[in-house]
Protein backbone atom coordinates (compact mmCIF):
# COMPACT_ATOMS: atom_id res chain seq x y z
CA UNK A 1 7.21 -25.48 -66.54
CA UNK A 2 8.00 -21.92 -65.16
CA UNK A 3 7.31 -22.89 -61.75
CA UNK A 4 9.79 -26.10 -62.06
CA UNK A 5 12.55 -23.68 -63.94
CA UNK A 6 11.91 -21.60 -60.59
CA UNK A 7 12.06 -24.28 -58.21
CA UNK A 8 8.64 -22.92 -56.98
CA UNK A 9 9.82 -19.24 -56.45
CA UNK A 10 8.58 -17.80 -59.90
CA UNK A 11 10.39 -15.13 -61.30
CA UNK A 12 11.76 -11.97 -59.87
CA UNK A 13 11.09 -9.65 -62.92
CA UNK A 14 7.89 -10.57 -64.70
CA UNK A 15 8.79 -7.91 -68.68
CA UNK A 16 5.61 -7.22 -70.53
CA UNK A 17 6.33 -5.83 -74.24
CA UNK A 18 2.78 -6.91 -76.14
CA UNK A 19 0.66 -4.53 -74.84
CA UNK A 20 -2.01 -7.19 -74.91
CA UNK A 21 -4.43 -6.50 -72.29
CA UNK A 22 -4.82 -9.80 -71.64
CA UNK A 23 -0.70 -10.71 -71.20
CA UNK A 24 -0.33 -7.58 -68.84
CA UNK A 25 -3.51 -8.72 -66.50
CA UNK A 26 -2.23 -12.13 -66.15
CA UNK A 27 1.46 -10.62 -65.74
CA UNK A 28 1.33 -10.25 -62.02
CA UNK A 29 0.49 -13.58 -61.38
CA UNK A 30 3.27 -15.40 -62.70
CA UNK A 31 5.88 -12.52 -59.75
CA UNK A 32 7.70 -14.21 -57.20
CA UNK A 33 7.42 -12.83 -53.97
CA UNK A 34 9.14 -9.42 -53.87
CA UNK A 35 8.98 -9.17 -57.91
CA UNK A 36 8.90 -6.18 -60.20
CA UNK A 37 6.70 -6.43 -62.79
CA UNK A 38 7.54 -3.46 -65.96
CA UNK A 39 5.05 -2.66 -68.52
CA UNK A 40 7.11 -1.68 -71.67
CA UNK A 41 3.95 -2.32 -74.27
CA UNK A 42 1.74 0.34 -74.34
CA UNK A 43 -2.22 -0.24 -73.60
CA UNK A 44 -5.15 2.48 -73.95
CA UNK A 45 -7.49 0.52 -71.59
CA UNK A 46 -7.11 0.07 -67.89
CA UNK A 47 -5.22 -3.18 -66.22
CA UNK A 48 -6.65 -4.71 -63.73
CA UNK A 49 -5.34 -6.87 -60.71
CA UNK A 50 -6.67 -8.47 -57.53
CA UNK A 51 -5.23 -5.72 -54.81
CA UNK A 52 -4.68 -8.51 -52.03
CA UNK A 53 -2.38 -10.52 -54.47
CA UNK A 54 -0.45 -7.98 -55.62
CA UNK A 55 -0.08 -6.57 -52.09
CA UNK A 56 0.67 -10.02 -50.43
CA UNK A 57 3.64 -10.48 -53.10
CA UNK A 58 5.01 -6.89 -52.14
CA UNK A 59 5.05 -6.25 -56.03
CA UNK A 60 6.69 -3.50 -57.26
CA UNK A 61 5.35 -1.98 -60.40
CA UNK A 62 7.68 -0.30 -63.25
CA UNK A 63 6.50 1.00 -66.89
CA UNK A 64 8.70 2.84 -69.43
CA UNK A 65 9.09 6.13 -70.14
CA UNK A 66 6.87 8.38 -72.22
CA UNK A 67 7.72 7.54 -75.25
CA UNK A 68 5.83 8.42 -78.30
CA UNK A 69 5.41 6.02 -81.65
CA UNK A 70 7.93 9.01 -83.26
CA UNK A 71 10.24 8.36 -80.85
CA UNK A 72 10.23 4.43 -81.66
CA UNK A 73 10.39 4.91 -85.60
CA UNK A 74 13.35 7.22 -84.92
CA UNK A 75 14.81 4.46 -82.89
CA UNK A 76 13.44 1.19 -85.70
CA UNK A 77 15.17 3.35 -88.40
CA UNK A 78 18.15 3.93 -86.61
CA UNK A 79 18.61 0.58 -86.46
CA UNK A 80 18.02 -0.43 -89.99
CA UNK A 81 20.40 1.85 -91.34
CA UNK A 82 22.64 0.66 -89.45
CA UNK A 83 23.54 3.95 -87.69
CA UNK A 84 22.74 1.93 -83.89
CA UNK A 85 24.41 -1.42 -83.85
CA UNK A 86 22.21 -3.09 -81.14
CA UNK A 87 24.50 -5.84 -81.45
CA UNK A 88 27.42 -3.54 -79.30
CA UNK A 89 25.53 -3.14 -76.21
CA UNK A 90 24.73 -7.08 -76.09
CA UNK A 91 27.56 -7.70 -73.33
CA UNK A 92 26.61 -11.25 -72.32
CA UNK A 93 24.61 -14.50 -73.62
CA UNK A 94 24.02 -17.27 -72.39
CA UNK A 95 21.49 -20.87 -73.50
CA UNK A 96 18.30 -21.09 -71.92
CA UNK A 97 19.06 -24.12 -70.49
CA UNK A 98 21.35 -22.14 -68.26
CA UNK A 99 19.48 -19.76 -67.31
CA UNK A 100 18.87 -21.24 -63.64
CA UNK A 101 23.01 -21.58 -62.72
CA UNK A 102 24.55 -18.79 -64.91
CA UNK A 103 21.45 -15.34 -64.31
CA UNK A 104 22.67 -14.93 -61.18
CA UNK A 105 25.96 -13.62 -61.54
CA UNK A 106 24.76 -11.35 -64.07
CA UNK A 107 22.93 -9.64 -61.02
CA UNK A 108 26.60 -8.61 -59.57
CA UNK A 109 27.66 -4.87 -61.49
CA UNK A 110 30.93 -6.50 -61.22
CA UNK A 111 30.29 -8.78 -63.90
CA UNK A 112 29.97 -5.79 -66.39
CA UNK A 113 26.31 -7.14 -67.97
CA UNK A 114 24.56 -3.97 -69.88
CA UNK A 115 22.67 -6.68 -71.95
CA UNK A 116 22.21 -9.98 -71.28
CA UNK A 117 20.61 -11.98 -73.81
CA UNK A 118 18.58 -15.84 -73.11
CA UNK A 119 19.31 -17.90 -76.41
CA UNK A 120 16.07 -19.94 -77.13
């Protein structure tokens, strides 16, 4: 289905946010050519990938920032107490099913997207 979505091209940013060993090893494989892959979930073992793929696809790999599981319950309770309303960053949205015509223009800075969010 994701390759059809794509028409073939796959993704250009591949987001991992389990921190399932598993998900993030099987990440790269689903990059277009030229993708970014970010690891946002954290994992304590080491990912693995096949060099020559990752190299062919001229990958680029991203992670977050050192963040520690303080700074994330500062953040969750934030949040629930209402003193961050995630909901005012949330710029644009947009279904699923146009994903493929409308993502594009959200690319442009001129378009004024600080978060875009896919309705399922």
């Amino acid at each position: 289905m994701l390759r059809e979505i794509t028409n073939d091209e796959m993704p250009l940013v591949v987001i991992d946010a389990t921190g399932n060993l598993k998900a993030i090893n099987n990440g790269f494989e689903y990059l277009a050519h030229g993708g970014r892959y970010v690891l946002v979930g954290l994992q304590k073992k080491e990912i693995s990938f096949l060099h020559p793929l990752f190299h062919k696809k001229e990958t680029t790999l991203m992670s977050s920032r050192n963040a520690t599981r303080e700074d994330f319950q500062f953040v969750i309770q934030a949040l629930r107490s209402k003193q961050i309303n995630a909901n005012a960053f949330i710029t644009h949205r947009l279904p699923f099913q146009n994903v493929m015509k409308d993502f594009p223009g959200f690319l442009d800075p001129a378009s004024g997207v600080i978060k875009a969010m896919i309705e399922m």
